[in-house]
Protein backbone atom coordinates (compact mmCIF):
# COMPACT_ATOMS: atom_id res chain seq x y z
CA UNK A 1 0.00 0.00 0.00
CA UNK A 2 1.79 2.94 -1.16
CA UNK A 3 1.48 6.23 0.94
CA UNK A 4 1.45 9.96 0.00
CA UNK A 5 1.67 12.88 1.29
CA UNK A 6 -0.13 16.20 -0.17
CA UNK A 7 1.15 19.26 1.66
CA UNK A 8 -0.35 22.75 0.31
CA UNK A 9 2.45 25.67 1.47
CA UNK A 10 2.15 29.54 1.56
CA UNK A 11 3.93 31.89 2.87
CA UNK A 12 4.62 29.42 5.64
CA UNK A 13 8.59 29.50 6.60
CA UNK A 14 8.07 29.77 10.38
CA UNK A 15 6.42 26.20 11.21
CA UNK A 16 6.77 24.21 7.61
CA UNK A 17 10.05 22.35 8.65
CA UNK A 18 8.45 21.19 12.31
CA UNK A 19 5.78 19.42 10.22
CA UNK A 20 8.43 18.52 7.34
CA UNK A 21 10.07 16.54 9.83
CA UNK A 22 6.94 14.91 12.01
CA UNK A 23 6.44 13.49 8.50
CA UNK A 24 9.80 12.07 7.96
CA UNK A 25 10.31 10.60 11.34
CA UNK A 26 6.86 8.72 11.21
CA UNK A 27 7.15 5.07 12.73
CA UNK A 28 6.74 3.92 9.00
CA UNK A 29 8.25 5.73 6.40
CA UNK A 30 5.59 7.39 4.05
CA UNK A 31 6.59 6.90 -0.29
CA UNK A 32 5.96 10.36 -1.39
CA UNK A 33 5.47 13.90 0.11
CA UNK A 34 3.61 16.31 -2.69
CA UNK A 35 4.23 19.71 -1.15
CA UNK A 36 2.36 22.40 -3.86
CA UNK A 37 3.42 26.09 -2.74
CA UNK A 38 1.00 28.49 -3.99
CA UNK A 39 3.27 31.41 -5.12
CA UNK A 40 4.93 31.89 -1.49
CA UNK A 41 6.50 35.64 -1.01
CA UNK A 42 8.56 34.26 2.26
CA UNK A 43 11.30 31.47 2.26
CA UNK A 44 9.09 28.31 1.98
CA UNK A 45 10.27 26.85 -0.68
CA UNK A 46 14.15 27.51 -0.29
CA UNK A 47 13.94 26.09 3.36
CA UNK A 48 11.46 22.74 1.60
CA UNK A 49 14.14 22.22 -0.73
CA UNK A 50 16.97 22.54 1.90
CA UNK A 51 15.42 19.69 3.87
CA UNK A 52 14.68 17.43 1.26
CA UNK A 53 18.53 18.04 -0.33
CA UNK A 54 19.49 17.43 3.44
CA UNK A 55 17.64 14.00 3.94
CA UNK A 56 18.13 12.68 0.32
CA UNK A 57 14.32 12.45 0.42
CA UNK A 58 13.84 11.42 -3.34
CA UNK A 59 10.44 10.90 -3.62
CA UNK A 60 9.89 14.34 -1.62
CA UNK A 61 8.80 17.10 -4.37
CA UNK A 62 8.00 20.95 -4.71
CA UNK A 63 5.71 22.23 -7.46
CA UNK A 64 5.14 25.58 -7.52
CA UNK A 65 2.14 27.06 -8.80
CA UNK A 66 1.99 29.86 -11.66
CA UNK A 67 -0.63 32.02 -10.03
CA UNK A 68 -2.06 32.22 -6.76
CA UNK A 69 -5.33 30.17 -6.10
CA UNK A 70 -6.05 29.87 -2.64
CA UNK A 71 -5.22 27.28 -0.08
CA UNK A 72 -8.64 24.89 -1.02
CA UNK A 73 -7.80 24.99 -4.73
CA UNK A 74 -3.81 24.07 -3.76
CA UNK A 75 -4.59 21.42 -1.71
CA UNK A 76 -6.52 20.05 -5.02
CA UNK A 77 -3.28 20.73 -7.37
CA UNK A 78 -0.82 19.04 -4.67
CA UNK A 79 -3.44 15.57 -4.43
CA UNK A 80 -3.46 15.80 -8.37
CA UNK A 81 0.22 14.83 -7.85
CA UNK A 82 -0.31 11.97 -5.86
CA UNK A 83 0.18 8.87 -7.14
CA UNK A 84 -0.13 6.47 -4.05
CA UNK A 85 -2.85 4.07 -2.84
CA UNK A 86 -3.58 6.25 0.68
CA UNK A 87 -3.44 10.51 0.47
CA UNK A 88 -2.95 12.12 3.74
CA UNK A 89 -3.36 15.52 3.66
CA UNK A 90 -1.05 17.66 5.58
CA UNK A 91 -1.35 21.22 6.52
CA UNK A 92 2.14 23.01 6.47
CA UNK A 93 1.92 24.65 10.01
CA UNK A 94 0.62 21.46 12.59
CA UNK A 95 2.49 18.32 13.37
CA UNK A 96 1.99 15.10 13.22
CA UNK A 97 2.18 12.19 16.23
CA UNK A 98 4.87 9.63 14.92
CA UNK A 99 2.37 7.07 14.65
CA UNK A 100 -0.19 8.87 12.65
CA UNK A 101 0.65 7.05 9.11
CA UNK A 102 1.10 3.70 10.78
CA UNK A 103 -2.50 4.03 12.60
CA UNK A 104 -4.09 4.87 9.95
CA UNK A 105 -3.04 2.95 7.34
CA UNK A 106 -4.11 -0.42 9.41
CA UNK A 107 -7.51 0.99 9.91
CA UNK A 108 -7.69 0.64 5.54
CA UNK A 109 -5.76 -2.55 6.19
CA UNK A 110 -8.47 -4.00 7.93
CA UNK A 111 -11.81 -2.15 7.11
CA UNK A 112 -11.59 -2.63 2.75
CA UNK A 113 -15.10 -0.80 2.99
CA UNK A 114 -13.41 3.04 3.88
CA UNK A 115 -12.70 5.48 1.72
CA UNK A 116 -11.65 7.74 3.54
CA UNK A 117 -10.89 8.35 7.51
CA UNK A 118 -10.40 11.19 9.77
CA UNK A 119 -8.98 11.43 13.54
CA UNK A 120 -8.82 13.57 16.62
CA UNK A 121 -6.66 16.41 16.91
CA UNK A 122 -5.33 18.56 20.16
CA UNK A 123 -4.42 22.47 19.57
CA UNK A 124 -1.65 24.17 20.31
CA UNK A 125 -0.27 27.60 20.38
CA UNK A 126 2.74 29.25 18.11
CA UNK A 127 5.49 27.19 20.68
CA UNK A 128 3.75 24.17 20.41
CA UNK A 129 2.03 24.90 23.59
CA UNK A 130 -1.49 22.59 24.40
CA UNK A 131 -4.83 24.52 24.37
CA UNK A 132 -7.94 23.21 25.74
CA UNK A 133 -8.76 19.75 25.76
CA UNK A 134 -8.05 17.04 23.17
CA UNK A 135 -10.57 17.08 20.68
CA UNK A 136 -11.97 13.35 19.76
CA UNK A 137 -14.26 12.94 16.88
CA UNK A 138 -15.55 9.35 17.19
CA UNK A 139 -17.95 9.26 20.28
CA UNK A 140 -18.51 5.72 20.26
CA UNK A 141 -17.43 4.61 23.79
CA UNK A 142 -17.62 0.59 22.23
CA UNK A 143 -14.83 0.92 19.44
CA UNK A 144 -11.98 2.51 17.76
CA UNK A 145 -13.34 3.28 14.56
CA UNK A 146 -17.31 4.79 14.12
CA UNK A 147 -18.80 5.54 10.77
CA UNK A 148 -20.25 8.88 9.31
CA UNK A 149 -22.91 8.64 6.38
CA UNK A 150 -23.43 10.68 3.74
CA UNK A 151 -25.91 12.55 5.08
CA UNK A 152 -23.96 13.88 8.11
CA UNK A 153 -22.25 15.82 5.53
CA UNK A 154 -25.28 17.36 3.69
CA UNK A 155 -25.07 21.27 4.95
CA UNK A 156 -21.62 21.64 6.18
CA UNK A 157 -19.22 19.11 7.63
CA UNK A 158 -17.13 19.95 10.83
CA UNK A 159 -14.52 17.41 9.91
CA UNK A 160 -11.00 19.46 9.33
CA UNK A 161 -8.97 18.58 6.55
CA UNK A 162 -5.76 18.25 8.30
CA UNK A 163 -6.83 15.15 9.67
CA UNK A 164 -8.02 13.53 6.45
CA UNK A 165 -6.59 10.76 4.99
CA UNK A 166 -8.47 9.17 1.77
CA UNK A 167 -7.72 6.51 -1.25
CA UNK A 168 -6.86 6.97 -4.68
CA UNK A 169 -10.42 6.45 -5.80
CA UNK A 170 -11.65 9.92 -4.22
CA UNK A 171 -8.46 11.56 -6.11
CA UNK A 172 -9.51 9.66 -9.23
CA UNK A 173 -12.97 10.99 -9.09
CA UNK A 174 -11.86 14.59 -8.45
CA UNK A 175 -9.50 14.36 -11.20
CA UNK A 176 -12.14 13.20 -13.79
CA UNK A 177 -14.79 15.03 -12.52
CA UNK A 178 -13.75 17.98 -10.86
CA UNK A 179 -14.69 19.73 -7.16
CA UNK A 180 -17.06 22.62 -6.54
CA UNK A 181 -15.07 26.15 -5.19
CA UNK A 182 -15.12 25.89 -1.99
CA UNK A 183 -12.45 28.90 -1.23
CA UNK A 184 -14.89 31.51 0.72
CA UNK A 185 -16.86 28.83 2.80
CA UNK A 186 -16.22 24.78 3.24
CA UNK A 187 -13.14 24.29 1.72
CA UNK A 188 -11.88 21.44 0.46
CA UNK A 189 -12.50 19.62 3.21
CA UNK A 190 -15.89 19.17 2.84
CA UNK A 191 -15.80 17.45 -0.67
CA UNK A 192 -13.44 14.80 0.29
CA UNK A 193 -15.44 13.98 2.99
CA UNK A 194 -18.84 13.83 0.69
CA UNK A 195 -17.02 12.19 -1.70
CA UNK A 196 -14.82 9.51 1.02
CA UNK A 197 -19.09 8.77 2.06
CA UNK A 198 -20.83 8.02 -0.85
CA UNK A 199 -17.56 5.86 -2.82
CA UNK A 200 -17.53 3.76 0.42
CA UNK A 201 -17.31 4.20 4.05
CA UNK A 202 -16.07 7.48 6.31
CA UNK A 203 -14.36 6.28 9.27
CA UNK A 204 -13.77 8.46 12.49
CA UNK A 205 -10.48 6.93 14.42
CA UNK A 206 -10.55 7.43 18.04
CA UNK A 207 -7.05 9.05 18.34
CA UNK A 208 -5.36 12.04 18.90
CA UNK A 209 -2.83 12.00 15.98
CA UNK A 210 -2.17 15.41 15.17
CA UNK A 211 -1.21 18.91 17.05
CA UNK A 212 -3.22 21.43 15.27
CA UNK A 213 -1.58 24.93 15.57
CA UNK A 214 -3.16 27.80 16.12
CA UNK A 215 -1.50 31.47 15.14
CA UNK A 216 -2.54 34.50 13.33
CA UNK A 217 -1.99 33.62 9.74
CA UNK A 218 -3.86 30.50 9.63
CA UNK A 219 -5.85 29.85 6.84
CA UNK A 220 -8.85 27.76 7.84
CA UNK A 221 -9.03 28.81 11.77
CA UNK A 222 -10.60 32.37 11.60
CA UNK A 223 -13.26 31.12 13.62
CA UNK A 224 -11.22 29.91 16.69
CA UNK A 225 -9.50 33.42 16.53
CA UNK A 226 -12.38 35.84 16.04
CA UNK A 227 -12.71 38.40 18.27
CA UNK A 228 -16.77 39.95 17.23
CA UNK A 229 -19.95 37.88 17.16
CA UNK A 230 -20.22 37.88 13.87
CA UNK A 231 -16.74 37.50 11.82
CA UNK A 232 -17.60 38.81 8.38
CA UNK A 233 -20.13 41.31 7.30
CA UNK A 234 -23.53 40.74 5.00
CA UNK A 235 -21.72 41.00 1.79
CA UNK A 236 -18.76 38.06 3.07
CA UNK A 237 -22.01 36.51 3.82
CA UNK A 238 -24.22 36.29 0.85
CA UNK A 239 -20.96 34.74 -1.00
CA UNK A 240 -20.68 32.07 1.58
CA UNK A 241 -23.82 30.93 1.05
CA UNK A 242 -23.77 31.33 -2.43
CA UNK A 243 -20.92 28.81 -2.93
CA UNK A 244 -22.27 26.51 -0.64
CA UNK A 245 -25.63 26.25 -2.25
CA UNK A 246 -23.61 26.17 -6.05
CA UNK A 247 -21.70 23.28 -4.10
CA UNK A 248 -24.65 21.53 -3.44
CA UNK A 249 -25.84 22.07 -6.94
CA UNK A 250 -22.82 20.77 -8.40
CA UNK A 251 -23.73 17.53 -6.59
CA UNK A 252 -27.11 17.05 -8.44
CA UNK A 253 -25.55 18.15 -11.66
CA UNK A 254 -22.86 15.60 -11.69
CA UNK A 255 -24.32 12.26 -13.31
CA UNK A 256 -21.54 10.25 -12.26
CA UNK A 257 -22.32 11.68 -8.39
CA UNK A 258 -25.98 11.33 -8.69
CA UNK A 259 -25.44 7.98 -9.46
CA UNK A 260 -24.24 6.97 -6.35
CA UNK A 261 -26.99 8.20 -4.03
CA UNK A 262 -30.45 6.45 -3.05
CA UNK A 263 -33.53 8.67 -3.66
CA UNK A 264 -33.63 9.81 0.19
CA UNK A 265 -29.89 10.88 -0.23
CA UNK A 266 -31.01 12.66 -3.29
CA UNK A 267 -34.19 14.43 -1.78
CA UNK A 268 -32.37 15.51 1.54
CA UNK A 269 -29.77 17.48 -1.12
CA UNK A 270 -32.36 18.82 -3.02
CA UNK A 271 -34.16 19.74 0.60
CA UNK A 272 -30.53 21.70 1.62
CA UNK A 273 -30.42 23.22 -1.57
CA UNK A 274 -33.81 25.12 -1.04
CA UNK A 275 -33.08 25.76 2.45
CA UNK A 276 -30.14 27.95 1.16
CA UNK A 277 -32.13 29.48 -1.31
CA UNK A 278 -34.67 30.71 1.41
CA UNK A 279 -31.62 32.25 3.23
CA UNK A 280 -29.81 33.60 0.56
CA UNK A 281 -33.66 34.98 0.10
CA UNK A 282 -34.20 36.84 3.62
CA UNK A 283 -30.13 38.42 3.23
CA UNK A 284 -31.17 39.84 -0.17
CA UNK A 285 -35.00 41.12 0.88
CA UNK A 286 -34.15 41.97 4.86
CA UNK A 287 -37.73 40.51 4.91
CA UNK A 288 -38.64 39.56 8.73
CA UNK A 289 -41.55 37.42 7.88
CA UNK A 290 -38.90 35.50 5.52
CA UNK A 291 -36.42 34.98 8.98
CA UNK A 292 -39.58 34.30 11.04
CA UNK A 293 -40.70 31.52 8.52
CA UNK A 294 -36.73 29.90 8.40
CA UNK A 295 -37.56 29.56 12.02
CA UNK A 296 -39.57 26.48 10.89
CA UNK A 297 -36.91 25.05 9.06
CA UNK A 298 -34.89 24.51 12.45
CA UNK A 299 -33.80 21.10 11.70
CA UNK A 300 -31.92 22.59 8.48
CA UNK A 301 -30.17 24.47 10.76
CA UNK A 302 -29.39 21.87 13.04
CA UNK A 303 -28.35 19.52 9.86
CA UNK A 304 -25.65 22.66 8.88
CA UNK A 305 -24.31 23.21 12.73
CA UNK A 306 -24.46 19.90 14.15
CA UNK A 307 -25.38 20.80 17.58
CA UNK A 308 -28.93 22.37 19.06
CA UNK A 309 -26.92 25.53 20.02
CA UNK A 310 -25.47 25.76 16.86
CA UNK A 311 -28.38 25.83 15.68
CA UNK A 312 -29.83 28.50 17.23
CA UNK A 313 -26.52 30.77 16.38
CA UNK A 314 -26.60 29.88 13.10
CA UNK A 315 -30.35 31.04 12.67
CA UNK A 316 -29.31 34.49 15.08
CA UNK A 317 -26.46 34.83 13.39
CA UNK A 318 -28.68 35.29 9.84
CA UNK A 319 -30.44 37.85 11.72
CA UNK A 320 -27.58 39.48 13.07
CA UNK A 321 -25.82 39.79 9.39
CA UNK A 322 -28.81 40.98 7.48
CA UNK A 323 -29.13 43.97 10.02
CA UNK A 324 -25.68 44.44 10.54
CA UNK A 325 -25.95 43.82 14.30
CA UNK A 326 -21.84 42.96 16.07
CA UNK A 327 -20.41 43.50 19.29
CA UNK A 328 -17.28 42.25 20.29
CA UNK A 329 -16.91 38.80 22.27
């Protein structure tokens, strides 16, 4: 079983080598490290090429790209590369536990049915310092490895791509096929995930493999950073949503997708589709009797945040935007 490695860099010369090396010095040795820079200004790709002259890591390369195109559609270009049986995906600023590959890998050993896997993760601060508690994503108390559906990942997906690993089949489906843009809302995250559930089976591992660092350039942690209520205005907004619902729509649209879902997969879609419509809607109009009436479609809400509170933020926080309505935290 051959293992890669798809590392998107920019502009990332302070931590890049702490994870370049978590990589090399896992308890099996990985076959090939893809590390796509997207146009850095900084040092990254001198100090990438320094380590991989330093190691004699052959099957270690750098593409760079010719124009900037954002970290979701990098990640894309660096898995494109990829020519082994299991892609981990590796974000240039975290580190890796030394027995993340090897865990892994016999979870696919001995489950044929997954397609792709994802594990707990622990932050820590720009020293590598531990904040807050370990975060788990399997809660089943009976067993290592729990299962996700497709549906979990209708509306949104909370599962972050640094701990994603997935086989060559989702990477040969997003090559022929292609992915939605992501780049102002999911990611790319959410796509390998979708596509990890409907190909096969998405496994959670019950592990904390991976120190997830927090700082102020991070791409996809805004969120964990934010210092208002609300961390983008109406406009930021209507764009998120946007690309979300085209996401969705690029599901239905895609034959070879389609194909792969039962007709209650296919209807609950459909069902999220409108749902984004209606709140696209009520930003657009700042019609109360449109928020009033989302109010009904709770569960939709629920479905996008995962969580009753969530929820209840998420349908606030539609309020909140349309109005223009922040305070800080």
């Amino acid at each position: 079983m051959k293992i890669s490695v798809a590392l998107a860099s920019y502009n990332g010369e302070k931590y890049i080598i702490e994870q370049l090396e978590s990589i090399r010095k896992q308890s099996i040795p990985v076959d090939e490290v893809i590390i796509n820079d997207d146009c850095s200004t900084d040092q990254t790709v001198s100090l990438t090429k320094d380590f991989i002259s330093k190691y004699d890591l052959v099957n270690w390369k750098v593409f760079i790209n010719k124009l900037n195109l954002g970290f979701s559609k990098n990640f894309h270009e660096a898995v494109k590369q990829t020519t082994g049986d299991l892609i981990f995906l590796a974000d240039q600023d975290d580190i890796w536990f030394l027995n993340k590959v090897e865990t892994i890998q016999k979870n696919f050993i001995i489950n044929k049915e997954l397609k792709a896997v994802a594990t707990g993760q622990i932050f820590v601060d720009t020293i590598g310092r531990v904040i807050g508690k370990p975060k788990n994503v399997n809660n089943n108390k009976n067993s290592k490895l729990s299962y996700l559906p497709f549906e979990f990942f209708i509306g949104s997906s909370t599962i972050p791509g640094c701990t994603l690993c997935f086989t060559k089949e989702v990477k040969i489906f997003l090559n022929k096929f292609g992915a939605p843009d992501l780049s102002k809302s999911f990611g790319h995250d959410w796509y390998y995930c979708v596509l990890g559930a409907v190909l096969g089976r998405f496994g959670l591992i019950d592990d904390i493999l991976i120190k997830r660092r927090i700082h102020e350039n991070n791409a996809s942690k805004v969120s964990i950073r934010k210092t208002t209520v609300l961390s983008v205005n109406a406009e930021r907004r209507k764009s998120y949503l946007t690309e979300i619902l085209l996401a969705h729509q690029f599901l239905l649209e895609n034959n070879n997708f389609i194909s792969q879902l039962n007709d209650k997969e296919i209807v609950k879609v459909k069902q999220m589709l409108s749902f984004f419509k209606k709140r696209l809607h009520f930003l657009n109009s700042r019609n109360l009797f449109v928020w009033i009436c989302l109010g009904f479609s709770y569960f939709k809400y629920y479905q996008c945040s995962k969580s009753f509170k969530g929820a209840i933020q998420l349908y606030l926080a539609d309020f909140f935007y349309t109005y223009n309505i922040n305070w800080n935290t």
